[in-house]
N, C-alpha and C. Protein backbone atom coordinates (compact mmCIF):
# COMPACT_ATOMS: atom_id res chain seq x y z
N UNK A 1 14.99 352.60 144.61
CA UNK A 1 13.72 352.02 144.24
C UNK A 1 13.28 351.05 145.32
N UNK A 2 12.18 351.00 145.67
CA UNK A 2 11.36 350.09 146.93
C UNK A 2 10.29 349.51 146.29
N UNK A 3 9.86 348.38 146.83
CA UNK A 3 9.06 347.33 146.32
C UNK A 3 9.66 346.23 145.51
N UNK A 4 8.33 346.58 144.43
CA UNK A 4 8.43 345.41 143.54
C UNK A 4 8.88 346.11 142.17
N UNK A 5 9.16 345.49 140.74
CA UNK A 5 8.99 346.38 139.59
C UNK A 5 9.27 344.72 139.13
N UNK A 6 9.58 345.28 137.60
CA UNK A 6 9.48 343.70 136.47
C UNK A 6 10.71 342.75 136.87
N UNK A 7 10.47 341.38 136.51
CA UNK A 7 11.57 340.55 136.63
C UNK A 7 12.90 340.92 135.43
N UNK A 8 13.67 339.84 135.93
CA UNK A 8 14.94 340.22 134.94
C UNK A 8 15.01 339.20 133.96
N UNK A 9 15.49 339.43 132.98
CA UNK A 9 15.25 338.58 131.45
C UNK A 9 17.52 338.48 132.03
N UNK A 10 17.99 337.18 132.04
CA UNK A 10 19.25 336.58 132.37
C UNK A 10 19.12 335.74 131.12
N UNK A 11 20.57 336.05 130.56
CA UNK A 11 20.81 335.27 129.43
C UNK A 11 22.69 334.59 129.36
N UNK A 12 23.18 334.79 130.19
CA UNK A 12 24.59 334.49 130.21
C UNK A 12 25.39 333.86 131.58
N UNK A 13 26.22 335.25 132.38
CA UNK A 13 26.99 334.55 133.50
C UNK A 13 25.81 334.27 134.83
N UNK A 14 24.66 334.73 134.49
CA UNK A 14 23.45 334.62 135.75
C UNK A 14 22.39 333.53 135.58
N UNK A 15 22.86 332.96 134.10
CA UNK A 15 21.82 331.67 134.18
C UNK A 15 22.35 330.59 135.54
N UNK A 16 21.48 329.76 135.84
CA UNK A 16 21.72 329.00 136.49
C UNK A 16 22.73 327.69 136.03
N UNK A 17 24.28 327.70 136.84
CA UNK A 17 25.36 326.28 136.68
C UNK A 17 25.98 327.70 136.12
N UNK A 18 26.18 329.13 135.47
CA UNK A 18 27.18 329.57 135.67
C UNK A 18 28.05 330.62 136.82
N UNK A 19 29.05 331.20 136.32
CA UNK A 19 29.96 331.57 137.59
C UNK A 19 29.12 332.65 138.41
N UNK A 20 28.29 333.70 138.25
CA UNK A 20 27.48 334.75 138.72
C UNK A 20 26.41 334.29 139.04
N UNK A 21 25.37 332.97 138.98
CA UNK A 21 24.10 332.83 139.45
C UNK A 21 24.29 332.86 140.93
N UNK A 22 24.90 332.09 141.38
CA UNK A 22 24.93 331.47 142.88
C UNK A 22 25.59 332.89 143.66
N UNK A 23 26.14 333.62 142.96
CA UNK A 23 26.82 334.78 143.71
C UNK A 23 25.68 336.49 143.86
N UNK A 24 24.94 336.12 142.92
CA UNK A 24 24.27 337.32 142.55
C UNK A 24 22.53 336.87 142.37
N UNK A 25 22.48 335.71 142.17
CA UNK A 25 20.60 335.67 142.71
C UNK A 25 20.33 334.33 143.72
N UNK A 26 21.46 333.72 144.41
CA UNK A 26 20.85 332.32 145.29
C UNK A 26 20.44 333.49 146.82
N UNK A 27 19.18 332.99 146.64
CA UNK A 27 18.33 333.74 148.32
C UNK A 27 17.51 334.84 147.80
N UNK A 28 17.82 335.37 146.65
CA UNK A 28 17.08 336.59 146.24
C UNK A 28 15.82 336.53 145.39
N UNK A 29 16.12 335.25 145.00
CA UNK A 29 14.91 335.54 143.80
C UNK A 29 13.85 334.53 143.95
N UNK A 30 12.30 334.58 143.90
CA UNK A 30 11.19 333.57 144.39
C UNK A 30 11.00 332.71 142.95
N UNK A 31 11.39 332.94 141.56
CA UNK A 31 11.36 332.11 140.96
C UNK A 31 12.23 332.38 139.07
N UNK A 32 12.58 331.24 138.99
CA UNK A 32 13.34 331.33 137.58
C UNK A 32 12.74 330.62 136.48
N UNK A 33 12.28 331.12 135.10
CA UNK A 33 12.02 330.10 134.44
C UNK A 33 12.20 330.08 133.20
N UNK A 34 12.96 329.40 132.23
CA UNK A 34 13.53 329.52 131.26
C UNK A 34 12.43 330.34 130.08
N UNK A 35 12.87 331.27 129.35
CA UNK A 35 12.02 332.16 128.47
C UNK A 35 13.15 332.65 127.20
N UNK A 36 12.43 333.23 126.23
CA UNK A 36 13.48 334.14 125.47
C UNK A 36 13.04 334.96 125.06
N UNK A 37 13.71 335.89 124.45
CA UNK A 37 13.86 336.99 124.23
C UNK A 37 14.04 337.22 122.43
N UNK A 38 12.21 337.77 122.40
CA UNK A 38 12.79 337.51 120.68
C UNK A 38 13.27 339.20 120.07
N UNK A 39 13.47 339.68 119.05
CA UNK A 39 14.50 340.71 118.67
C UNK A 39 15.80 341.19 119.21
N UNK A 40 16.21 340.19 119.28
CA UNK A 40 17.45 340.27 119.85
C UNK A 40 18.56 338.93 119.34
N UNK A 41 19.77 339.36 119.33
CA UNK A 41 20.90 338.99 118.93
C UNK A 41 21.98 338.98 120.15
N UNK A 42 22.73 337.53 120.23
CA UNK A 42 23.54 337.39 121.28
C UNK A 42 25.15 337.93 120.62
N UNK A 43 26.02 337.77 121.13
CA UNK A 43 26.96 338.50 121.05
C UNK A 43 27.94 337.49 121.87
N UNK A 44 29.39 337.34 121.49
CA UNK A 44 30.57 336.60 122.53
C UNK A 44 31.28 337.97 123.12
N UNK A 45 31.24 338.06 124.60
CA UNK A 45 32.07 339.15 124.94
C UNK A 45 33.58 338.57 125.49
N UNK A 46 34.44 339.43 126.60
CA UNK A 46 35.30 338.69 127.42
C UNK A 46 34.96 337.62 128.62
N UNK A 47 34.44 336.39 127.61
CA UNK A 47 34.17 335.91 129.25
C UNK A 47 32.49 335.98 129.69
N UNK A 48 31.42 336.77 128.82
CA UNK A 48 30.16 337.09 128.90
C UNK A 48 29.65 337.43 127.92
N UNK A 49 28.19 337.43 127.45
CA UNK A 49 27.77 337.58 126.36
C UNK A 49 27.18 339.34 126.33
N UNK A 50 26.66 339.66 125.28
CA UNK A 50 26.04 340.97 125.45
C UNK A 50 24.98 340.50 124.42
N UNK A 51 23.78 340.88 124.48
CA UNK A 51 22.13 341.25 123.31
C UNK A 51 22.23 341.98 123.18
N UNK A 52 22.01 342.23 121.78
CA UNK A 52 21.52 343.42 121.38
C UNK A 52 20.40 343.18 120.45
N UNK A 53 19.64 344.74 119.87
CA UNK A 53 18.41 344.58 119.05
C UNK A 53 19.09 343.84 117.87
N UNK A 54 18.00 343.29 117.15
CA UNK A 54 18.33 342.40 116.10
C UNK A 54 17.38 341.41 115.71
N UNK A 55 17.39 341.00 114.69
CA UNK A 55 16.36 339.95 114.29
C UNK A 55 16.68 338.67 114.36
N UNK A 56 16.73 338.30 116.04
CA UNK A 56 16.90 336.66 115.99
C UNK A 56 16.57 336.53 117.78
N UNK A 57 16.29 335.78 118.39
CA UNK A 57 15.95 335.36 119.64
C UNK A 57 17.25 334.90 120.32
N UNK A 58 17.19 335.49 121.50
CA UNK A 58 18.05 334.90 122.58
C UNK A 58 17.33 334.19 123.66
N UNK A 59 18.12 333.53 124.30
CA UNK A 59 17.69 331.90 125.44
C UNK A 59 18.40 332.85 126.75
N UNK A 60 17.27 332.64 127.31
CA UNK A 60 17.75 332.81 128.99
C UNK A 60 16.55 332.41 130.01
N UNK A 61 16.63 333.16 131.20
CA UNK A 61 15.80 332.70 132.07
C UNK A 61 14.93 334.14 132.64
N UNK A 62 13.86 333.84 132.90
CA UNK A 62 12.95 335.18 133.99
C UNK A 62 13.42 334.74 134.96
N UNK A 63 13.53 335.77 136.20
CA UNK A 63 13.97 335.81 137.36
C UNK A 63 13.19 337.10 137.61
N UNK A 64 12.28 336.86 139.16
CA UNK A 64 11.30 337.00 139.51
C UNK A 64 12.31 337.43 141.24
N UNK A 65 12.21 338.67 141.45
CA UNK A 65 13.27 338.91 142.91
C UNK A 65 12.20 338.71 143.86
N UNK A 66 12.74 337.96 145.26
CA UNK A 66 11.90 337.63 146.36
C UNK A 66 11.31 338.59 147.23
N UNK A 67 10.15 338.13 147.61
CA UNK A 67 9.68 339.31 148.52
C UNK A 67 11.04 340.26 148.92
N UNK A 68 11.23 341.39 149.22
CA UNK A 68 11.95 342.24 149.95
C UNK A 68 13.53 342.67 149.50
N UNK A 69 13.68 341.94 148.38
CA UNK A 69 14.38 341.89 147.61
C UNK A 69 15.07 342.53 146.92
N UNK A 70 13.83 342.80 146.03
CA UNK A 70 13.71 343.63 144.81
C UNK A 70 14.86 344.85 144.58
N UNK A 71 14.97 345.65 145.71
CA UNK A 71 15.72 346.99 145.76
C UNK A 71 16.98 346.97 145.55
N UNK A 72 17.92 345.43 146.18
CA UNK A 72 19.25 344.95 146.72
C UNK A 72 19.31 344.33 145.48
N UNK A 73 18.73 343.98 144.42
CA UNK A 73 18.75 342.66 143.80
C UNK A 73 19.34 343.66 142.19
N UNK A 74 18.01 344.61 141.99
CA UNK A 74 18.57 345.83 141.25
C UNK A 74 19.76 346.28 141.17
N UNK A 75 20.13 346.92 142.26
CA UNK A 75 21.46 347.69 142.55
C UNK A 75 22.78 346.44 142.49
N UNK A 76 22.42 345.28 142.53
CA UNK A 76 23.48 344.26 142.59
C UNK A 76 24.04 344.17 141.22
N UNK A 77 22.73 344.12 140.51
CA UNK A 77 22.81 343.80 138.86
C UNK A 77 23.33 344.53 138.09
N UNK A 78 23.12 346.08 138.50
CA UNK A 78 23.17 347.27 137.66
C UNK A 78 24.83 347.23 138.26
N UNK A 79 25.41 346.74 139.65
CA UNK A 79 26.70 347.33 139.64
C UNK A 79 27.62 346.13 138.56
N UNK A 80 27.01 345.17 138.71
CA UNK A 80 27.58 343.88 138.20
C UNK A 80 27.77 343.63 136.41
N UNK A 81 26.59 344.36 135.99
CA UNK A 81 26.93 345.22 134.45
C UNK A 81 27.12 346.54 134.06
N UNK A 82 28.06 347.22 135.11
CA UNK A 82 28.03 348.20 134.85
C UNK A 82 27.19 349.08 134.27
N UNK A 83 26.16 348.95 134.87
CA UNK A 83 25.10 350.24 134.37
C UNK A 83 25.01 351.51 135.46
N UNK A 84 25.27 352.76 134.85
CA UNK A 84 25.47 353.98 136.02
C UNK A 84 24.42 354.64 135.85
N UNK A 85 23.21 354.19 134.63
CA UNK A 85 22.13 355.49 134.33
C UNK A 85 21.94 355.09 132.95
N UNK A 86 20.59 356.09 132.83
CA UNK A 86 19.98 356.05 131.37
C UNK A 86 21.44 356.60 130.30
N UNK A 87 21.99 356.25 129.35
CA UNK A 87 22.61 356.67 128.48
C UNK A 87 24.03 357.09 128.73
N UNK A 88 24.07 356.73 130.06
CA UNK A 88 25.58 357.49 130.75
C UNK A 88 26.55 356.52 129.81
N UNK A 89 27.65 357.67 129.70
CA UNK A 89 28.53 357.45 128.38
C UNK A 89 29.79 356.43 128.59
N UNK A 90 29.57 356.17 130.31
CA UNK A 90 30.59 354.88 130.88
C UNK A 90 30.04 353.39 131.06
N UNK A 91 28.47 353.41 130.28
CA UNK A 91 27.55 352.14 130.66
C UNK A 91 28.67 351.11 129.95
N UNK A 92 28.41 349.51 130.44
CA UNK A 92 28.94 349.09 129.85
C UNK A 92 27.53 347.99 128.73
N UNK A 93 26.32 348.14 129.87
CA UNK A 93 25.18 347.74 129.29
C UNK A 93 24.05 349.06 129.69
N UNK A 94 23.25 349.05 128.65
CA UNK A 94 21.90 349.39 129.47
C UNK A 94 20.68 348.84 129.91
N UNK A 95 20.10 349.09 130.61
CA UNK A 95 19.03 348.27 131.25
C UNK A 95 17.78 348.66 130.52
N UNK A 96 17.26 348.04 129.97
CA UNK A 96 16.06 348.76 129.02
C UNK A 96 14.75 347.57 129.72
N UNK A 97 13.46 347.82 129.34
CA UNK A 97 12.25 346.59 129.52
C UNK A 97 12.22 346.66 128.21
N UNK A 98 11.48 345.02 127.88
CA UNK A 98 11.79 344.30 126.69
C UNK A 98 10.55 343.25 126.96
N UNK A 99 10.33 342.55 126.04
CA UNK A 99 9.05 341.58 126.26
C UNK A 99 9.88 340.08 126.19
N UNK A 100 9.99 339.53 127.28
CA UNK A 100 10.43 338.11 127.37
C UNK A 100 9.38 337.23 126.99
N UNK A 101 9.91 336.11 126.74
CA UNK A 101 8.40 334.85 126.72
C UNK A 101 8.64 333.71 127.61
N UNK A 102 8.31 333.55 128.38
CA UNK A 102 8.37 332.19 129.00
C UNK A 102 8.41 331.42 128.20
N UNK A 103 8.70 330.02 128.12
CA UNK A 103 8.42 329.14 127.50
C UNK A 103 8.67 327.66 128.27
N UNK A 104 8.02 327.69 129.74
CA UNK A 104 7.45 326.61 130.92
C UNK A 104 6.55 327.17 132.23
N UNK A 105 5.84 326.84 132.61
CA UNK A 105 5.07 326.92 133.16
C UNK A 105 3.87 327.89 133.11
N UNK A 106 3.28 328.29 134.47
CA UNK A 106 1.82 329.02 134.12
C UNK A 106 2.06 330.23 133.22
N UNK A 107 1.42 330.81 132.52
CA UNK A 107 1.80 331.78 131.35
C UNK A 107 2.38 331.55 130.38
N UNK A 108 3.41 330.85 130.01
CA UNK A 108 4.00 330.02 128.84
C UNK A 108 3.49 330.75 127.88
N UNK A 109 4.34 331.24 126.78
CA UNK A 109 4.11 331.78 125.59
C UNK A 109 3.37 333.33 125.60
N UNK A 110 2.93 333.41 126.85
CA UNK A 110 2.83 335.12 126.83
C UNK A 110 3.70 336.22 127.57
N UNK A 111 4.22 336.84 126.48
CA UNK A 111 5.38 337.63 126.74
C UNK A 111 4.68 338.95 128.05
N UNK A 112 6.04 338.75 128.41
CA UNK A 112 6.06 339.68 130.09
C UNK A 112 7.32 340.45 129.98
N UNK A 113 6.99 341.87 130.55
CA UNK A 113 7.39 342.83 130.66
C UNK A 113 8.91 342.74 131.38
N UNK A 114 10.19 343.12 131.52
CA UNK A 114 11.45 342.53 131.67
C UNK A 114 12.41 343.57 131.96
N UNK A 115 12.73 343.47 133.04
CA UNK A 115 14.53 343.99 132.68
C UNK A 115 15.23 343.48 131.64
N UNK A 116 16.26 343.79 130.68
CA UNK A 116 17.19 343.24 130.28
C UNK A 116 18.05 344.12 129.93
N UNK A 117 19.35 343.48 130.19
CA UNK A 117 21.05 344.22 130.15
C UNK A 117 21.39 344.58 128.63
N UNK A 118 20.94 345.30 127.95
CA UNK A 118 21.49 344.98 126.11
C UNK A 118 22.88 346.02 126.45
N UNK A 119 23.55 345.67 125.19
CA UNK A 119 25.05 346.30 125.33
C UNK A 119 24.81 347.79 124.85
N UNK A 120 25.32 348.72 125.64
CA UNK A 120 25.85 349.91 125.62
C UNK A 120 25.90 350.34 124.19
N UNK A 121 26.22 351.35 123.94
CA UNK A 121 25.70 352.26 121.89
C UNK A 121 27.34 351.66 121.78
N UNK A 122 28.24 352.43 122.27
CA UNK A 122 29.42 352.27 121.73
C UNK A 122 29.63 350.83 121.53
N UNK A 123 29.12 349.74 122.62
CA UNK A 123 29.78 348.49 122.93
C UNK A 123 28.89 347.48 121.37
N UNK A 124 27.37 347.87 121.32
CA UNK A 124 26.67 347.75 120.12
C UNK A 124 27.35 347.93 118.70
N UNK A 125 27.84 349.17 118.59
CA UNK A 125 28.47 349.98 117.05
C UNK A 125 29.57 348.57 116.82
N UNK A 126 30.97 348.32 118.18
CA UNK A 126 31.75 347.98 117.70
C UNK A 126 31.35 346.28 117.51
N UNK A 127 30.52 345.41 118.07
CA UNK A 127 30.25 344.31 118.27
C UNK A 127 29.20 344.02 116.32
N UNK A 128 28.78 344.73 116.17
CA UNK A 128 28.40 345.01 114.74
C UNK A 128 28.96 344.90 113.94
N UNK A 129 29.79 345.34 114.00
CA UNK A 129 30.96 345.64 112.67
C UNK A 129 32.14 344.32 112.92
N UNK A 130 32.14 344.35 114.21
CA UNK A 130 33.16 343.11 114.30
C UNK A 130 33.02 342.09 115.19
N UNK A 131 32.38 341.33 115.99
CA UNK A 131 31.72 340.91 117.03
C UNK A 131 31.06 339.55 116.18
N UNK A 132 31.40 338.47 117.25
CA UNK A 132 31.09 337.24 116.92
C UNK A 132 29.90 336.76 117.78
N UNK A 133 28.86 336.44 116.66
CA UNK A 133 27.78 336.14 117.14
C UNK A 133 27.30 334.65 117.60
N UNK A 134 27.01 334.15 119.11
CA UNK A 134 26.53 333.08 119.83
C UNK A 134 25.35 332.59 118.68
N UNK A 135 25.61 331.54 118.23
CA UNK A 135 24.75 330.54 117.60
C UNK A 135 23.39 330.16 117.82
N UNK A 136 22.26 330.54 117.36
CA UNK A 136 21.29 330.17 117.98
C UNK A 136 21.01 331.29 119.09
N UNK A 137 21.87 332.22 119.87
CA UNK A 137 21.24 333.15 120.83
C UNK A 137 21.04 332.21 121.82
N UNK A 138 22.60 331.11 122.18
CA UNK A 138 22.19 330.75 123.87
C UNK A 138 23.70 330.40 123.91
N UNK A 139 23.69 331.03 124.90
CA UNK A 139 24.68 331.23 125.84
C UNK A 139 25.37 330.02 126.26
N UNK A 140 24.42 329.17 126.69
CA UNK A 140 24.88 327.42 127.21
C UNK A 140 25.26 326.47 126.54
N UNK A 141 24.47 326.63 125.17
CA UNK A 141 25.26 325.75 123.95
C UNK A 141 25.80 325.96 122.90
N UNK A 142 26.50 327.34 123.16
CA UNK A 142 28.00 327.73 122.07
C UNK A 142 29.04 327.21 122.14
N UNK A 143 29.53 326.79 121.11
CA UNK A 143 31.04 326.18 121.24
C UNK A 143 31.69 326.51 121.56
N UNK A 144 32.83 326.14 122.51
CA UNK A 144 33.60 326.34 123.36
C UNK A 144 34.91 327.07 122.41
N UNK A 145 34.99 328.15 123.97
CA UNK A 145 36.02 329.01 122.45
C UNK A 145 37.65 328.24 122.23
N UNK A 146 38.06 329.42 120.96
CA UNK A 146 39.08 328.13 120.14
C UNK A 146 40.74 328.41 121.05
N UNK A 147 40.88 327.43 121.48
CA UNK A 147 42.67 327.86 122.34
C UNK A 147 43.20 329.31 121.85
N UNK A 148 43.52 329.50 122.68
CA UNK A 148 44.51 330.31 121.93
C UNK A 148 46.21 330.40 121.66
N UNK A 149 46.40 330.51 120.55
CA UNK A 149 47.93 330.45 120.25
C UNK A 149 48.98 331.11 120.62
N UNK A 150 49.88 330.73 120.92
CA UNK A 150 51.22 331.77 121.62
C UNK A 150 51.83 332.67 120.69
């Protein structure tokens, strides 16, 4: 893909202060700005969260890839959540567009068109049935998980 296409709706290890922002969008992207994502439900994974559809809002950020960008910035993301393709049966997310909302600066409150990573059918089914859900749908102010015992 060349050019431009929609920004990315980031809700977990790519927000900004965690371990993947600085590795996977510092230089790439012309602007970030906190938004969410309403029908959707956050999820605790290993270490990362997963959305899925659902009736509750998740917290993250738009990210907007820099001039020239765009192409490198894609392919970074898609290798980085394992996405191989529409429906491919090894995704670990899929990449679907989704309507984000800003909620700071120019546009504020009108939802824009989005990448976002939601979890894979299989990774969905089992996170459903058994899968512990992030509070509120943000990633940054869930409680810290509980030790674990020997």
């Amino acid at each position: 893909m060349t050019g431009t296409g929609p920004p990315f709706f980031v809700y977990g290890t790519l927000l900004p202060g965690q371990r993947n922002h600085d590795r996977f969008l510092r230089g790439r992207t012309s602007a970030e700005r906190p938004a969410v994502l309403p029908g959707a439900l956050l999820y605790e994974g290993p270490g990362y969260p997963y959305a899925v559809e659902g009736h509750g809002t998740v917290h993250g950020a738009l990210v907007t890839a820099a001039p020239g960008s765009y192409a490198r910035l894609l392919g970074l993301l898609d290798d980085l959540e394992e996405y191989l393709g529409p429906d491919h049966p090894r995704n670990l997310y899929e990449r679907v567009v989704r309507r984000a909302v800003p909620v700071t600066g120019p546009g504020s409150g009108e939802p824009v068109r989005a990448w976002v990573y939601f979890a894979a059918t299989a990774v969905t089914r089992s996170l459903r049935t058994g899968g512990t859900p992030v509070p509120g749908g943000d990633w940054l102010t869930r409680p810290p998980p509980a030790p674990r015992t020997p």
